[in-house]
PDB file of N, CA and C in Angstrom:
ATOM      1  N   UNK A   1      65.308 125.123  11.527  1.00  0.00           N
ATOM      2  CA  UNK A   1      64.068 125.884  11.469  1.00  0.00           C
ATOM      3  C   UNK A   1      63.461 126.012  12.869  1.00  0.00           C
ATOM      4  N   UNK A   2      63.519 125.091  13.591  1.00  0.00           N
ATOM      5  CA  UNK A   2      63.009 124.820  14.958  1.00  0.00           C
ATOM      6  C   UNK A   2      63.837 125.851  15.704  1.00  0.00           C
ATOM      7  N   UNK A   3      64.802 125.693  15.721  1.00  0.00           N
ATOM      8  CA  UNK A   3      65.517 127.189  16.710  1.00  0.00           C
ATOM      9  C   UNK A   3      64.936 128.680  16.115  1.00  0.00           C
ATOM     10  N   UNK A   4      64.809 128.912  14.655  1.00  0.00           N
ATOM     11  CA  UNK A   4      64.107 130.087  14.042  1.00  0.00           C
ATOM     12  C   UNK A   4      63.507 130.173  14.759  1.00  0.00           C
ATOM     13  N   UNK A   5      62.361 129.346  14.939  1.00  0.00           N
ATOM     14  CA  UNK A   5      61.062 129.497  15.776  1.00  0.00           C
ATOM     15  C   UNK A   5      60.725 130.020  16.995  1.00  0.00           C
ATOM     16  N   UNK A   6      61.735 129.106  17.604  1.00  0.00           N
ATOM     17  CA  UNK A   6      61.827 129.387  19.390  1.00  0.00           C
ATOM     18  C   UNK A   6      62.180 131.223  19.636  1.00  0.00           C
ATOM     19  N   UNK A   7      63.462 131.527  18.565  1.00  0.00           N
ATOM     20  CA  UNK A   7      63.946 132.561  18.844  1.00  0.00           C
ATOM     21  C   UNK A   7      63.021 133.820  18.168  1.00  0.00           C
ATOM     22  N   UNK A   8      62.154 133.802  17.726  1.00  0.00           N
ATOM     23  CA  UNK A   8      61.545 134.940  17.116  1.00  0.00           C
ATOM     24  C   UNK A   8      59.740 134.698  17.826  1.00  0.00           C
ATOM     25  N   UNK A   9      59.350 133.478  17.938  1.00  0.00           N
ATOM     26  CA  UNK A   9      58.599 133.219  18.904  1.00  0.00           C
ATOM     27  C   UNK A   9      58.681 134.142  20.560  1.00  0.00           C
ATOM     28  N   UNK A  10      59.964 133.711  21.015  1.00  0.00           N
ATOM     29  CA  UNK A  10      60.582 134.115  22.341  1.00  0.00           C
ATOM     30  C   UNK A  10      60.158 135.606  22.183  1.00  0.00           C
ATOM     31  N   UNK A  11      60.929 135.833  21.278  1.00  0.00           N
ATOM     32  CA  UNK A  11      61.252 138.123  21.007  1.00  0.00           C
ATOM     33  C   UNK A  11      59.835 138.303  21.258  1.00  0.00           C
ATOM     34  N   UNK A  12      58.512 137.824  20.431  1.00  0.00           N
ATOM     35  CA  UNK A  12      57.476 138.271  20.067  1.00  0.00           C
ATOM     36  C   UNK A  12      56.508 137.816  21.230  1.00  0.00           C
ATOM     37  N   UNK A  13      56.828 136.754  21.975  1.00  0.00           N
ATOM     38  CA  UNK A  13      56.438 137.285  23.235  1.00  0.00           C
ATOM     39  C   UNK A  13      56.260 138.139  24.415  1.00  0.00           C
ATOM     40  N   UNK A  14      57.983 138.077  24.554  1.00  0.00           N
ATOM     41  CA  UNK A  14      58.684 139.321  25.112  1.00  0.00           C
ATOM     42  C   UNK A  14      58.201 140.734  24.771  1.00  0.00           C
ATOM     43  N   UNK A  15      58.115 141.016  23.335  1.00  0.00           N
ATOM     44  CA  UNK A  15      57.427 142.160  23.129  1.00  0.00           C
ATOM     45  C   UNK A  15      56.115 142.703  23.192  1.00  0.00           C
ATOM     46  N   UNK A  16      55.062 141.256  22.505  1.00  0.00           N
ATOM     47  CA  UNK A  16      53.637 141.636  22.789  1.00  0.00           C
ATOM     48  C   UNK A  16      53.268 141.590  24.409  1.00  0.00           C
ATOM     49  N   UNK A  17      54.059 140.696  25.111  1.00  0.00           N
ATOM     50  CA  UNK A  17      53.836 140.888  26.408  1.00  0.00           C
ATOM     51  C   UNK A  17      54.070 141.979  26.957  1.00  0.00           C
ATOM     52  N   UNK A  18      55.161 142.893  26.611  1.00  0.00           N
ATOM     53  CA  UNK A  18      55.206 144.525  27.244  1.00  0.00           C
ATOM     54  C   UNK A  18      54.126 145.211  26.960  1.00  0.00           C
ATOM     55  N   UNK A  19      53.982 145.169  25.759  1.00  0.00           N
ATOM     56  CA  UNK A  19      52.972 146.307  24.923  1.00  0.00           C
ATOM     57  C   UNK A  19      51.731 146.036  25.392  1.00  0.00           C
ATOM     58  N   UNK A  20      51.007 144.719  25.847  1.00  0.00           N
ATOM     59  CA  UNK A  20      50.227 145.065  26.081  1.00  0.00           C
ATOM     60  C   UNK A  20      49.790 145.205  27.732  1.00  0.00           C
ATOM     61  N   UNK A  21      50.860 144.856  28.241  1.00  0.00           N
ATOM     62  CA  UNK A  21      50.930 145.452  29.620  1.00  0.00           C
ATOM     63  C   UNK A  21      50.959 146.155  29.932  1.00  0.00           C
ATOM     64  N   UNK A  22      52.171 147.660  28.938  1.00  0.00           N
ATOM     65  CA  UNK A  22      51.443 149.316  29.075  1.00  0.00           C
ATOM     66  C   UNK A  22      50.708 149.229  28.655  1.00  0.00           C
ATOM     67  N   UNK A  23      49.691 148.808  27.991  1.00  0.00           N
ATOM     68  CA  UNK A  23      48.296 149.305  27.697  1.00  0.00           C
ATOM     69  C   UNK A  23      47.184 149.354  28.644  1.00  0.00           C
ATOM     70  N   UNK A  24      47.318 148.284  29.578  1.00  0.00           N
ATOM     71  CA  UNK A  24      46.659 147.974  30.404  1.00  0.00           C
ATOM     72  C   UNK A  24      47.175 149.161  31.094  1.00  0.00           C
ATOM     73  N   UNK A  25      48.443 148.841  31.742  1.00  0.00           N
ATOM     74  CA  UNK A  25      48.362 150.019  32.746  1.00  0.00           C
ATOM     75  C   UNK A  25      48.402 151.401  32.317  1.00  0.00           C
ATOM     76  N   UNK A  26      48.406 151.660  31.396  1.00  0.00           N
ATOM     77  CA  UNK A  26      48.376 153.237  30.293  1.00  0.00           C
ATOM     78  C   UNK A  26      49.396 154.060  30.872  1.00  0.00           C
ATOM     79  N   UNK A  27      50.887 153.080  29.930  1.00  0.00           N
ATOM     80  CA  UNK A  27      51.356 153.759  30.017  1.00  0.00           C
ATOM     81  C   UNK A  27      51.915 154.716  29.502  1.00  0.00           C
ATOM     82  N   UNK A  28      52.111 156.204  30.545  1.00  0.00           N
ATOM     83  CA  UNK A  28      52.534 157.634  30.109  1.00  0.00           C
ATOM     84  C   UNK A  28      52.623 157.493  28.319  1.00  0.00           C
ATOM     85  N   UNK A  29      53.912 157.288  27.633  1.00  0.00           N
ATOM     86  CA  UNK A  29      54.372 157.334  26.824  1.00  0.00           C
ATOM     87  C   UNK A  29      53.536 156.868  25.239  1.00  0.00           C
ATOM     88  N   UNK A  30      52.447 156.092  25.851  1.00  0.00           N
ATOM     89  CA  UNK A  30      52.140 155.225  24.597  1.00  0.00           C
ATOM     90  C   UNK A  30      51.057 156.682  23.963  1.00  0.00           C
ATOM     91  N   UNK A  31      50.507 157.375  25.115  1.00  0.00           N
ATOM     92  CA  UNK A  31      49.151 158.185  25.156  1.00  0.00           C
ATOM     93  C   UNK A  31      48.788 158.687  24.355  1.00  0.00           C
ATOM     94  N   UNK A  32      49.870 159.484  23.970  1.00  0.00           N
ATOM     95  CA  UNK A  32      49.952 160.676  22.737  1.00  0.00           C
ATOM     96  C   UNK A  32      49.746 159.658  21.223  1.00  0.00           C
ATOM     97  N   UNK A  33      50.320 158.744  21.373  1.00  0.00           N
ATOM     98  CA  UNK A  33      50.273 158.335  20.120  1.00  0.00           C
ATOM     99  C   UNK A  33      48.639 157.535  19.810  1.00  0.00           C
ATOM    100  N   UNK A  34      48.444 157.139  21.110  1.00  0.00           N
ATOM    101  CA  UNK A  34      47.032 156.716  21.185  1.00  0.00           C
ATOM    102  C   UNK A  34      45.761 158.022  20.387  1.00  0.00           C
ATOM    103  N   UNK A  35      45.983 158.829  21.310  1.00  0.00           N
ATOM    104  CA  UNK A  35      45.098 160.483  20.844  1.00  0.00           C
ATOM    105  C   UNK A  35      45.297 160.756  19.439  1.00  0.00           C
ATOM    106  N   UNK A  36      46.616 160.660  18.692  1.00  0.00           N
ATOM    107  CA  UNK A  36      46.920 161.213  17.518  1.00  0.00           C
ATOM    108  C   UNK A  36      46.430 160.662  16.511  1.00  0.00           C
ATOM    109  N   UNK A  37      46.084 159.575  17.046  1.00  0.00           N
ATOM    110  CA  UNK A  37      45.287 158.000  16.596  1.00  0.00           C
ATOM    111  C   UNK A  37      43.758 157.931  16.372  1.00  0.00           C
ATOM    112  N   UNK A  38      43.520 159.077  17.148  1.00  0.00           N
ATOM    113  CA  UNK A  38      41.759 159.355  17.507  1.00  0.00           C
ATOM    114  C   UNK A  38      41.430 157.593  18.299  1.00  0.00           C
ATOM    115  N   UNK A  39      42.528 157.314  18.860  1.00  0.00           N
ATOM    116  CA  UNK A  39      41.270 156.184  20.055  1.00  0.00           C
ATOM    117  C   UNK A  39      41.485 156.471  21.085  1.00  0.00           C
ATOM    118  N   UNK A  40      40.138 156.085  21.672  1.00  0.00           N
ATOM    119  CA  UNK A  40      39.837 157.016  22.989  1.00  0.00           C
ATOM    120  C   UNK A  40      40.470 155.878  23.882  1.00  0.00           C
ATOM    121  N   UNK A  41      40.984 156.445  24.679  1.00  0.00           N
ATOM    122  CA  UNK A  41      41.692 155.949  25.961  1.00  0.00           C
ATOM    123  C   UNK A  41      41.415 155.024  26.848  1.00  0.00           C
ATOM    124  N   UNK A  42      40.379 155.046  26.983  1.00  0.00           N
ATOM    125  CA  UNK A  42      39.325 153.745  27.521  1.00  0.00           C
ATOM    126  C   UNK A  42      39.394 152.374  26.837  1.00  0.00           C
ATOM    127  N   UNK A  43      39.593 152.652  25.307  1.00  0.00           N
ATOM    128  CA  UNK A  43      40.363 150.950  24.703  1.00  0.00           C
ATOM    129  C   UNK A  43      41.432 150.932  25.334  1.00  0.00           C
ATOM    130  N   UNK A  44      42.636 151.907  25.746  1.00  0.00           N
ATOM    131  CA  UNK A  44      43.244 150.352  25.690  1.00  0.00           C
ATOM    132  C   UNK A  44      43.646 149.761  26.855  1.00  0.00           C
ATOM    133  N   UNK A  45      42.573 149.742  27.897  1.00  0.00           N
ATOM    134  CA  UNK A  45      42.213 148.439  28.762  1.00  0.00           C
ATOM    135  C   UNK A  45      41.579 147.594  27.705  1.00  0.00           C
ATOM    136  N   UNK A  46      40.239 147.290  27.161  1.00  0.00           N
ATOM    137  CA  UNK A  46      39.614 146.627  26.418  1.00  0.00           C
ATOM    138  C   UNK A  46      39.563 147.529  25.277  1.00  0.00           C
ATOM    139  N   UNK A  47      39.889 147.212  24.231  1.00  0.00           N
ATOM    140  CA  UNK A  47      40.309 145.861  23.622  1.00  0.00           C
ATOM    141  C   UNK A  47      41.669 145.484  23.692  1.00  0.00           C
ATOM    142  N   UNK A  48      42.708 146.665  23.275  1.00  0.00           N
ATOM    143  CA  UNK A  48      44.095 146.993  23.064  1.00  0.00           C
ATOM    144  C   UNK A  48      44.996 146.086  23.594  1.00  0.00           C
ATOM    145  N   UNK A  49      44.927 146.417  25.237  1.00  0.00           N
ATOM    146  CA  UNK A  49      45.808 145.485  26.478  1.00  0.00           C
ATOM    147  C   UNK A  49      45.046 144.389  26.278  1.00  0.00           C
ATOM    148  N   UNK A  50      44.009 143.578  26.454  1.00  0.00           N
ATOM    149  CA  UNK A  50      43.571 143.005  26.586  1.00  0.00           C
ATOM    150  C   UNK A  50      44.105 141.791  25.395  1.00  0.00           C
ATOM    151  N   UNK A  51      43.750 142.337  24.135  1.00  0.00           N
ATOM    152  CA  UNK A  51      44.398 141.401  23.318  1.00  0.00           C
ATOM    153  C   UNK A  51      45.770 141.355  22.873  1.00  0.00           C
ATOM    154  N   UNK A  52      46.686 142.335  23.267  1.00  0.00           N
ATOM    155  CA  UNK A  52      47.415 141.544  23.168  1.00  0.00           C
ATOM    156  C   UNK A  52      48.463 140.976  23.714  1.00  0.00           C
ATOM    157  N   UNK A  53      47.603 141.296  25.313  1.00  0.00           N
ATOM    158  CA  UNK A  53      48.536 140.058  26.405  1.00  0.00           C
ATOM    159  C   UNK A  53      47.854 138.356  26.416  1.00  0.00           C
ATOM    160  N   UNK A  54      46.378 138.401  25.678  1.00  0.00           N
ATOM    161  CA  UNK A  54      46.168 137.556  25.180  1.00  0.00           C
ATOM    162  C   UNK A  54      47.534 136.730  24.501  1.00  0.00           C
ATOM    163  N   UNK A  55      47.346 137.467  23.194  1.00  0.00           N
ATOM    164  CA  UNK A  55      48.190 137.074  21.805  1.00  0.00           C
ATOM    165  C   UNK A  55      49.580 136.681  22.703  1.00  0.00           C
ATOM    166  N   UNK A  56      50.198 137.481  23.518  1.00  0.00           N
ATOM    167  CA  UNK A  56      51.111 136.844  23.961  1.00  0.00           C
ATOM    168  C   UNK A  56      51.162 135.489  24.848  1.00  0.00           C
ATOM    169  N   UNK A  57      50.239 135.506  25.572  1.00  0.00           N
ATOM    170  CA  UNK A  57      49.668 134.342  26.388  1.00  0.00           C
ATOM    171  C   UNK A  57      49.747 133.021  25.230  1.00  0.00           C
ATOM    172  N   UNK A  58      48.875 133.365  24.559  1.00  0.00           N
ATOM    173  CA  UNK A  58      48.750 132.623  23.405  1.00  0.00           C
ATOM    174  C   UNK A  58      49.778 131.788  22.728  1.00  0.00           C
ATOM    175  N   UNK A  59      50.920 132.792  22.461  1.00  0.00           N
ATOM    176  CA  UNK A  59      52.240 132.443  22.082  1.00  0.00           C
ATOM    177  C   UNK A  59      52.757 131.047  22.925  1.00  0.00           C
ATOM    178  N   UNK A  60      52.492 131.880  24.213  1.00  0.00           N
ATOM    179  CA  UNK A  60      53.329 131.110  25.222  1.00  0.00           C
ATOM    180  C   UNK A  60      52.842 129.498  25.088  1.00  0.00           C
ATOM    181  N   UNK A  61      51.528 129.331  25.502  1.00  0.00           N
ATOM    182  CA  UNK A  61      51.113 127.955  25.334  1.00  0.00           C
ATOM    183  C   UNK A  61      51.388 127.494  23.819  1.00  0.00           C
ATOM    184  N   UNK A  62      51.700 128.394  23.008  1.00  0.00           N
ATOM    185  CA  UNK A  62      51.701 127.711  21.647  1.00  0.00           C
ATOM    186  C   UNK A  62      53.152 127.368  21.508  1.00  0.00           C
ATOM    187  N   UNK A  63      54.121 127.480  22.364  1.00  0.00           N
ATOM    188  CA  UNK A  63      55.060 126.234  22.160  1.00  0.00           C
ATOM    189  C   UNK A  63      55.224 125.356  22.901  1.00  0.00           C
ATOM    190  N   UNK A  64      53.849 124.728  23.306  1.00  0.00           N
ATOM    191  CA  UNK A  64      53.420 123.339  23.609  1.00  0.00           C
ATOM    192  C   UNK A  64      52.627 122.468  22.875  1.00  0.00           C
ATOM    193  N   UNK A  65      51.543 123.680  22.637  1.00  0.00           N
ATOM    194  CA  UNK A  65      50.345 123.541  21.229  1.00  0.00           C
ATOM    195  C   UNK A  65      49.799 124.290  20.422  1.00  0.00           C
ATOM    196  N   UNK A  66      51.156 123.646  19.033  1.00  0.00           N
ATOM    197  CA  UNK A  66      51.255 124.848  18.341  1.00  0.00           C
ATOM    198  C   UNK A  66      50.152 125.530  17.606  1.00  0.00           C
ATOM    199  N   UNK A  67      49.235 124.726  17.214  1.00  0.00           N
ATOM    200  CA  UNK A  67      47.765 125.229  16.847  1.00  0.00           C
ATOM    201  C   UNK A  67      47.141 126.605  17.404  1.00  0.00           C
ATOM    202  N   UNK A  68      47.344 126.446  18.967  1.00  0.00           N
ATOM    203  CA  UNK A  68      47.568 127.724  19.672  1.00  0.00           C
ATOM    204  C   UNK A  68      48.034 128.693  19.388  1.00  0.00           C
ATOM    205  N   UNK A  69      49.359 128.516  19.261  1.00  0.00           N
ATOM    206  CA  UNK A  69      50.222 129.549  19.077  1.00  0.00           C
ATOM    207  C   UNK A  69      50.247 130.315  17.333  1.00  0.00           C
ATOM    208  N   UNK A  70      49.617 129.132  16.329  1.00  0.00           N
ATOM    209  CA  UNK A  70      49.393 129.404  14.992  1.00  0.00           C
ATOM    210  C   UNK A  70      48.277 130.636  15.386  1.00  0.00           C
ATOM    211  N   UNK A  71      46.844 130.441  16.196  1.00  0.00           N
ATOM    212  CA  UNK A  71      45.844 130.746  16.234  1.00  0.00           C
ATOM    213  C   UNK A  71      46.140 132.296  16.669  1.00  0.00           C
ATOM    214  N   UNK A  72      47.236 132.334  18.110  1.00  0.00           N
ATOM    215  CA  UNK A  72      47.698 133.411  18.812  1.00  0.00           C
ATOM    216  C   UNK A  72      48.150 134.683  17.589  1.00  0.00           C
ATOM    217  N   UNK A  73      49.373 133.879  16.574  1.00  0.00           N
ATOM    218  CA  UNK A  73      50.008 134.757  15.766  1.00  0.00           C
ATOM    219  C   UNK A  73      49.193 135.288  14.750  1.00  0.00           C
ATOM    220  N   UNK A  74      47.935 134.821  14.372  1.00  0.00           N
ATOM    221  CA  UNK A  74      47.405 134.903  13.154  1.00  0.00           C
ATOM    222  C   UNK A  74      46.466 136.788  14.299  1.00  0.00           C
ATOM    223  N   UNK A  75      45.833 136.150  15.064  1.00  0.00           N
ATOM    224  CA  UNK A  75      45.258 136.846  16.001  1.00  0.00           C
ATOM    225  C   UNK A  75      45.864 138.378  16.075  1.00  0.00           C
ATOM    226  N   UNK A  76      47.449 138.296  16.579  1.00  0.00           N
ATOM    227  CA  UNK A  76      48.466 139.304  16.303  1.00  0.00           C
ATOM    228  C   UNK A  76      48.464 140.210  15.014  1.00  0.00           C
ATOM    229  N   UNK A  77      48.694 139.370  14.073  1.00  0.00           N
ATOM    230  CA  UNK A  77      48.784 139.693  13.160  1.00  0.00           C
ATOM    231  C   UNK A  77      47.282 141.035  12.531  1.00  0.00           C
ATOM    232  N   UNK A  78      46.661 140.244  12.630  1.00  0.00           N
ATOM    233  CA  UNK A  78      44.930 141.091  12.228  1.00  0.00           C
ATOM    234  C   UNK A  78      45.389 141.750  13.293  1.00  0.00           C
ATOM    235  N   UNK A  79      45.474 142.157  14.451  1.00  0.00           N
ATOM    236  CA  UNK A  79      45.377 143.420  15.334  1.00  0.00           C
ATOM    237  C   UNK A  79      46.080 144.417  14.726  1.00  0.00           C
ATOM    238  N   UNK A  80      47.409 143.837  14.353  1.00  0.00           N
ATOM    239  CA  UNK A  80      48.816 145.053  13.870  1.00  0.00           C
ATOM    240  C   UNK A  80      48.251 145.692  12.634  1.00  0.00           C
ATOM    241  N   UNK A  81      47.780 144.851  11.747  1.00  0.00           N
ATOM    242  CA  UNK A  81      47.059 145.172  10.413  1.00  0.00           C
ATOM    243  C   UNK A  81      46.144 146.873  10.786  1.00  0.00           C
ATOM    244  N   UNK A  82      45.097 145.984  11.856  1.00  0.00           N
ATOM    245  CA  UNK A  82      44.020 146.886  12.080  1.00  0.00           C
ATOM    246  C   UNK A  82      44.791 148.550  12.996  1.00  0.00           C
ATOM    247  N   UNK A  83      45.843 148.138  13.729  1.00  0.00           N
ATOM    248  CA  UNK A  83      46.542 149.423  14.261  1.00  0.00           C
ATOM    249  C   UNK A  83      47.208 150.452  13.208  1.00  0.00           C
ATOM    250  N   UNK A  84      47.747 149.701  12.124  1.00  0.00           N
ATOM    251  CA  UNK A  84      48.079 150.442  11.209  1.00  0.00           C
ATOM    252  C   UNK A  84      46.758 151.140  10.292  1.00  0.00           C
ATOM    253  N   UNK A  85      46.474 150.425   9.647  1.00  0.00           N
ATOM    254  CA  UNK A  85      45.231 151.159   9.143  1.00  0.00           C
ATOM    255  C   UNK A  85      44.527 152.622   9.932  1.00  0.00           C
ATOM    256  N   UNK A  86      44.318 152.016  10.913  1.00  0.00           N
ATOM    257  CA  UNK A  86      43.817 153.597  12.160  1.00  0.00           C
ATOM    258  C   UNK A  86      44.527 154.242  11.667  1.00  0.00           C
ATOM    259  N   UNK A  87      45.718 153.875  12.378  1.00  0.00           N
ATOM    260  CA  UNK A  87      46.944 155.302  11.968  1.00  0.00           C
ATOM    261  C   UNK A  87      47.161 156.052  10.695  1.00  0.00           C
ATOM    262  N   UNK A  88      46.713 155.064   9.827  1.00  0.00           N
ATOM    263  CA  UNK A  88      46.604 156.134   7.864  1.00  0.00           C
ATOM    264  C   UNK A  88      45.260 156.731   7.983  1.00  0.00           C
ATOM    265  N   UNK A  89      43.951 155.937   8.921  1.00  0.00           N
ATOM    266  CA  UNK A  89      42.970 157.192   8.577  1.00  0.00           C
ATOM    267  C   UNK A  89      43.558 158.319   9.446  1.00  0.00           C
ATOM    268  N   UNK A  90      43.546 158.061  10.764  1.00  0.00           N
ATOM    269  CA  UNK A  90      43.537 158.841  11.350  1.00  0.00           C
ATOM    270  C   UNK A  90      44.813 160.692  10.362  1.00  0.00           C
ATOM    271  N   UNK A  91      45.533 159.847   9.475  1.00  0.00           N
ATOM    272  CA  UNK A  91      46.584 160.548   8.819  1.00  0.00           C
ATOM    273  C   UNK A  91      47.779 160.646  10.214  1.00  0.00           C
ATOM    274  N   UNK A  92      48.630 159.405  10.568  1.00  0.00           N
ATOM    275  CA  UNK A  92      49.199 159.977  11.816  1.00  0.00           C
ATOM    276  C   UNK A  92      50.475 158.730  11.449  1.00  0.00           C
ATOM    277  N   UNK A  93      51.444 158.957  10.538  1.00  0.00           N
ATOM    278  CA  UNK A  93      52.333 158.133  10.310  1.00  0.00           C
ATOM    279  C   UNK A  93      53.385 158.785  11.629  1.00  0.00           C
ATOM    280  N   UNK A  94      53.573 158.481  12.544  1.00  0.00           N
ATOM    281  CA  UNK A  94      54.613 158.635  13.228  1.00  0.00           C
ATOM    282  C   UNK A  94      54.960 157.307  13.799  1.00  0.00           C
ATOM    283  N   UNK A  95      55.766 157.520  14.796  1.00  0.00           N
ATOM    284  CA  UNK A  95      56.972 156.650  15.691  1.00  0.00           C
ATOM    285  C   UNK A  95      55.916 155.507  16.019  1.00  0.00           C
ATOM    286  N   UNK A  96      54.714 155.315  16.544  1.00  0.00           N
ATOM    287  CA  UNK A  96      53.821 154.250  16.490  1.00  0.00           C
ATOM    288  C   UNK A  96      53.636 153.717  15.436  1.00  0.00           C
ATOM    289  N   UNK A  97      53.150 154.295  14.524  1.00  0.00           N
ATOM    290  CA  UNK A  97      53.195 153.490  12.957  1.00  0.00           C
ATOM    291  C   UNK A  97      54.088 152.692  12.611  1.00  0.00           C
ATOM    292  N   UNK A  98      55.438 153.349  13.311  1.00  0.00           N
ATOM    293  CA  UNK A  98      56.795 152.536  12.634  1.00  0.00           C
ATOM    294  C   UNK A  98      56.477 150.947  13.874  1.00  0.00           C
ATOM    295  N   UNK A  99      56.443 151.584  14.604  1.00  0.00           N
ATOM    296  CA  UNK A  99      56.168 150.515  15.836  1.00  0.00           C
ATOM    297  C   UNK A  99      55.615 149.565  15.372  1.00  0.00           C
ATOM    298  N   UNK A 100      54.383 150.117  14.817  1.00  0.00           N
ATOM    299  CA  UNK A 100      53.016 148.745  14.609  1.00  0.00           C
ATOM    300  C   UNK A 100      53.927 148.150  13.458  1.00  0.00           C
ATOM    301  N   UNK A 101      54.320 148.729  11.879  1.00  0.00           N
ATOM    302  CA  UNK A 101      54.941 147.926  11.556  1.00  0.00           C
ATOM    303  C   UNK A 101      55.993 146.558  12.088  1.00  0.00           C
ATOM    304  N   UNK A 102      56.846 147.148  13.070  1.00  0.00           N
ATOM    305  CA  UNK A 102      57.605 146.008  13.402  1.00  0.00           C
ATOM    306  C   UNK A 102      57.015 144.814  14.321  1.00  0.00           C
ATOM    307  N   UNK A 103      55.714 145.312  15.072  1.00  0.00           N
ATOM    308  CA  UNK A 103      54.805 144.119  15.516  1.00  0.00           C
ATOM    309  C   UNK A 103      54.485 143.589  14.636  1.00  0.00           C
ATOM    310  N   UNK A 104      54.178 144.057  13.200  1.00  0.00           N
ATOM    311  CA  UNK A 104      53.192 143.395  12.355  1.00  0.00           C
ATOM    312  C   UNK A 104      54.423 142.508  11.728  1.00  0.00           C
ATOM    313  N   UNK A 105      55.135 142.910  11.537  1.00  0.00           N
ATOM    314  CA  UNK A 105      56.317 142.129  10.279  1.00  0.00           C
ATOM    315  C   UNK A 105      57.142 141.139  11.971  1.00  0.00           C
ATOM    316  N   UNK A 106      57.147 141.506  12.898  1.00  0.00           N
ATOM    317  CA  UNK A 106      57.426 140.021  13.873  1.00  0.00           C
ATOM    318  C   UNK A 106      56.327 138.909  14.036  1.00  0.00           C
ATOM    319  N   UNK A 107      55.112 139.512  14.102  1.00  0.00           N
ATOM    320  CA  UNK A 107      54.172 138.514  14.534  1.00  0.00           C
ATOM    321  C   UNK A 107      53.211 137.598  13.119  1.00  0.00           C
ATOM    322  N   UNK A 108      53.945 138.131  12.066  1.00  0.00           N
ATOM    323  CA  UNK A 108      53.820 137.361  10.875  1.00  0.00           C
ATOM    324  C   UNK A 108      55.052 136.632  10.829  1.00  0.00           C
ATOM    325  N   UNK A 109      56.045 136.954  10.927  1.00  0.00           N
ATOM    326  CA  UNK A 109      57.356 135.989  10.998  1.00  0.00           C
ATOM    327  C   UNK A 109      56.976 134.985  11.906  1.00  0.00           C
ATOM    328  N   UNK A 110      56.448 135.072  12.826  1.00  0.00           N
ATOM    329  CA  UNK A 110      55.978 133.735  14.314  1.00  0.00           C
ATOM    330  C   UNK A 110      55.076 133.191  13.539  1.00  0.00           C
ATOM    331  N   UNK A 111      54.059 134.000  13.030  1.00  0.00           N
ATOM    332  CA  UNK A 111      52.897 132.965  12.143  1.00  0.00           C
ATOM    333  C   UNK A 111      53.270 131.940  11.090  1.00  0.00           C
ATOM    334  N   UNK A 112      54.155 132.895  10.159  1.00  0.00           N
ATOM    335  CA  UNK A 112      55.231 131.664   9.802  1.00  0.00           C
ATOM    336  C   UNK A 112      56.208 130.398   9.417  1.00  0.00           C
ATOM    337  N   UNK A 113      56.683 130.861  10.738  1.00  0.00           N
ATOM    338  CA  UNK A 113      57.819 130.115  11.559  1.00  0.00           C
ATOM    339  C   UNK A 113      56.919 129.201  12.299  1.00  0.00           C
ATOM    340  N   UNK A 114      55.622 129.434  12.856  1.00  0.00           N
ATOM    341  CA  UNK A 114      54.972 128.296  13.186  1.00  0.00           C
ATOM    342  C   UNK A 114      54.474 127.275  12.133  1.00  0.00           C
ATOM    343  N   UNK A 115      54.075 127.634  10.781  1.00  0.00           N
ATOM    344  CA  UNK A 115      53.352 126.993  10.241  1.00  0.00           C
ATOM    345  C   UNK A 115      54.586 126.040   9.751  1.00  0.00           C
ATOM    346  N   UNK A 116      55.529 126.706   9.363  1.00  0.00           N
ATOM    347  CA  UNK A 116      56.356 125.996   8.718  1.00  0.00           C
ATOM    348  C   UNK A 116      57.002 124.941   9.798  1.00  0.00           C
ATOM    349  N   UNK A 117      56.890 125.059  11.424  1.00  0.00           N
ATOM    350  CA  UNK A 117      57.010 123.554  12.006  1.00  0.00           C
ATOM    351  C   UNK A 117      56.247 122.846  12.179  1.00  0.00           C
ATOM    352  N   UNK A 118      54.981 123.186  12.000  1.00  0.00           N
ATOM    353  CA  UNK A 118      53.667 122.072  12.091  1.00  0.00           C
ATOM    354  C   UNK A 118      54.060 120.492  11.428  1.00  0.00           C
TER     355      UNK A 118
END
């Protein structure tokens, strides 16, 4: 179970750490899906990037202390929730939607995969 962890932990770092690093730096590609989204561009420095290079940060110390990292994934988790939702009001199921799903269904697998090594 402990290797589960490390290895889907690891990915979901790796990934929330990109994502929210283009956000911060806005990047090109994410934009459109941002607009189609109706959020204005200015999130995602704050809140967007912001949380979730957190959440990844988070991760990171949380495989030292996992409480952390429980706290980080749960954190993840409510964001992906809340990205999807936008995207059904907004009516905008595309290639982001699918996206947020697979953040949401990794960073519940870490939530988890943590609880279950506590």
């Amino acid at each position: 179970m402990h290797t589960a962890y490390l290895v889907v932990t690891l990915i979901a770092i790796a990934l929330n750490g990109f994502s929210g690093v283009a956000a911060l730096a806005h990047f090109a590609p994410i934009i459109p899906g941002m607009e189609a989204a109706g959020v204005p561009l200015s999130w995602l420095t704050f809140p967007i990037g912001t949380l979730k290079t957190l959440g990844a940060l988070g991760l990171v110390v949380g495989l030292w202390v996992p409480a952390i990292g429980l706290a980080a994934a749960g954190g993840l988790v409510v964001f992906f929730v809340c990205a999807m939702y936008t995207h059904v009001l907004a009516d905008d199921i595309s290639s982001q939607f699918g996206l947020a799903s697979l953040f949401l269904a990794l960073n519940a697998a870490t939530f988890a995969l943590t609880v279950a090594v506590l």
